[in-house]
Protein backbone atom coordinates (compact mmCIF):
# COMPACT_ATOMS: atom_id res chain seq x y z
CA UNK A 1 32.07 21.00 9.98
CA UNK A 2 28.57 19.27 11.18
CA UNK A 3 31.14 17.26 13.43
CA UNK A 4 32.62 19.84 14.79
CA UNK A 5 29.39 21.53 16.14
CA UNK A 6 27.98 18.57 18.08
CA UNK A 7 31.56 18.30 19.62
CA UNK A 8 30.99 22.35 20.78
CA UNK A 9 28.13 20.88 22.45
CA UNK A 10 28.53 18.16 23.91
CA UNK A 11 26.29 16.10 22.62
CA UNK A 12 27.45 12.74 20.61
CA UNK A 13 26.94 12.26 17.02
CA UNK A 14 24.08 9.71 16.61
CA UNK A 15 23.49 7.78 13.29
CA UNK A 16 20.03 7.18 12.62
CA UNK A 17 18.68 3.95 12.33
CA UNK A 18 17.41 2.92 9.25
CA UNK A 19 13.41 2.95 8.99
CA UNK A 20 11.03 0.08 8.34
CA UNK A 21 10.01 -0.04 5.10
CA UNK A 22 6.03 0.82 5.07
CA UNK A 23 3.65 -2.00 5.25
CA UNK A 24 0.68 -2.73 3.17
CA UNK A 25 -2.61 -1.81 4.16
CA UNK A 26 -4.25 -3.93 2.40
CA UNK A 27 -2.15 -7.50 3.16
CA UNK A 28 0.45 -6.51 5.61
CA UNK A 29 3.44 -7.19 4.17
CA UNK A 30 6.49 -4.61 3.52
CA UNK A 31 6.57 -2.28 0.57
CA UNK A 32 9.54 -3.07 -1.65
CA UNK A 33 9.92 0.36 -2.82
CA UNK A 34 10.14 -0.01 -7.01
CA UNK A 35 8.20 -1.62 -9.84
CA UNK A 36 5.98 -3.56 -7.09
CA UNK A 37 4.39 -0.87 -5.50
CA UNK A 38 1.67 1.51 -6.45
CA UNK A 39 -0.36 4.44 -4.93
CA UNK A 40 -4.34 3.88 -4.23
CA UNK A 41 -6.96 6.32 -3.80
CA UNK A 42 -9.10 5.29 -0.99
CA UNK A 43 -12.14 7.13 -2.75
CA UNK A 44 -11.46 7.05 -7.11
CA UNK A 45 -10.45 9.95 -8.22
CA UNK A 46 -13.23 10.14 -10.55
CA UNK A 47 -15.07 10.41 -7.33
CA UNK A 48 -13.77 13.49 -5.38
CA UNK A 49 -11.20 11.54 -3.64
CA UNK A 50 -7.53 13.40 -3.31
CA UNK A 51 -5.69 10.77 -0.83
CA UNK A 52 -3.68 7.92 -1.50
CA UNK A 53 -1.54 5.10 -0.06
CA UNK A 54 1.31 3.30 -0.72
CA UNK A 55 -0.19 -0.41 -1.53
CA UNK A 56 1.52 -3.48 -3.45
CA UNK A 57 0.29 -3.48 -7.43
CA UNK A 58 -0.82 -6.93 -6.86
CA UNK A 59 -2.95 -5.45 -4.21
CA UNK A 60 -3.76 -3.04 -5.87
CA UNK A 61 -5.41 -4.38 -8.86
CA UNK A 62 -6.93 -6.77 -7.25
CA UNK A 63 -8.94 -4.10 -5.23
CA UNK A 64 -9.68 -2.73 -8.86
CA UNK A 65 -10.69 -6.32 -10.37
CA UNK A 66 -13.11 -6.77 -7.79
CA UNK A 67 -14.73 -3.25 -7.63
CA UNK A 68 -16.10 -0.81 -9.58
CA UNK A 69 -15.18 2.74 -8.41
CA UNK A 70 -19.12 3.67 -7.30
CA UNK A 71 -18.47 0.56 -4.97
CA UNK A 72 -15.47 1.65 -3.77
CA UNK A 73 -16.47 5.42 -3.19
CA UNK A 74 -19.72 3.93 -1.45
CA UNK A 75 -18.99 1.35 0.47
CA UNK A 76 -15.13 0.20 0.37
CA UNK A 77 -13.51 3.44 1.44
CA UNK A 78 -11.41 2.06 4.39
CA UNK A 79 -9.12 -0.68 4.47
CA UNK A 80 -10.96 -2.27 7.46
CA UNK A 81 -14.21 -2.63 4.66
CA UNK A 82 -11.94 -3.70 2.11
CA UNK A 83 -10.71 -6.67 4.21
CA UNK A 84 -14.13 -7.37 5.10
CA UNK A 85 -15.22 -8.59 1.30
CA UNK A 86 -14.77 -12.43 1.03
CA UNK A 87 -13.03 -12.32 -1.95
CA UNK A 88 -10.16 -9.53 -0.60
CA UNK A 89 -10.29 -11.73 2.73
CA UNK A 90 -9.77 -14.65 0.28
CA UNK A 91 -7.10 -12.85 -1.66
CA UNK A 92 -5.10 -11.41 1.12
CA UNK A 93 -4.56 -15.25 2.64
CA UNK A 94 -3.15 -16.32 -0.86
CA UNK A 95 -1.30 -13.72 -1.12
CA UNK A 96 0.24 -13.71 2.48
CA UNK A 97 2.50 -16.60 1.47
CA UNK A 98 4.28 -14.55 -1.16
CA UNK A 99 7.37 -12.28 -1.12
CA UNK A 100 7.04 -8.84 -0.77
CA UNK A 101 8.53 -8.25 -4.51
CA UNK A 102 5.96 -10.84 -5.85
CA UNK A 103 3.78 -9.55 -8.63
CA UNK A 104 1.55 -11.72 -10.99
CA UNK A 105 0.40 -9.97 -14.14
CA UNK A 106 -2.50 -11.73 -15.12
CA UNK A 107 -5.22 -10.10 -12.57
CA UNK A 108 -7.22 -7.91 -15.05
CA UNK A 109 -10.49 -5.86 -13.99
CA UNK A 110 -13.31 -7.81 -14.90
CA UNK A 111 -15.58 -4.15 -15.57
CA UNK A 112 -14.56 -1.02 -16.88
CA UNK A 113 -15.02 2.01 -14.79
């Protein structure tokens, strides 16, 4: 029945193209939608913030290993001051070399919140 309609008319029935799967903020590479991918809050939760991103998990807790939430609220609240730190700058070259799906489980915050 849809096919029908766009023969009424006139106009041709288009496929859409499949989209580009989302990139990392953080490191750039594509988001393999699944077990390798979490969300990250900009600002902590703990600490008013309410938006989040789609981010690899190594990414992710790395950005948690390295900071404590206060830091991140304060002074790492964009991606652009994230990339900044040595150690993310440091981090995000390593991990540049990987596959998207690539997830090591041994990064562990060093603090507690």
């Amino acid at each position: 029945m849809v096919g029908k309609r766009h023969l009424r008319t006139g106009q041709p029935f288009v496929t859409a193209a499949p989209e580009a799967p989302p990139s990392c903020p953080l490191c750039g590479r594509p988001i393999v939608p699944g077990p390798t991918s979490d969300e990250h809050h900009l600002v902590p939760r703990s600490q008013g913030g309410k938006d989040t991103q789609l981010v690899h998990r190594i990414c992710h807790r790395k950005i948690h290993a390295t900071f404590s939430e206060k830091e991140l609220a304060r002074r790492f609240h964009s991606w652009a001051a994230l990339r900044a730190h040595p150690e993310i700058a440091d981090f995000v070259a390593w991990v540049a070399t990987k596959p998207p799906e690539y997830w090591d489980r041994t990064i562990r915050p060093r603090r507690r919140r």
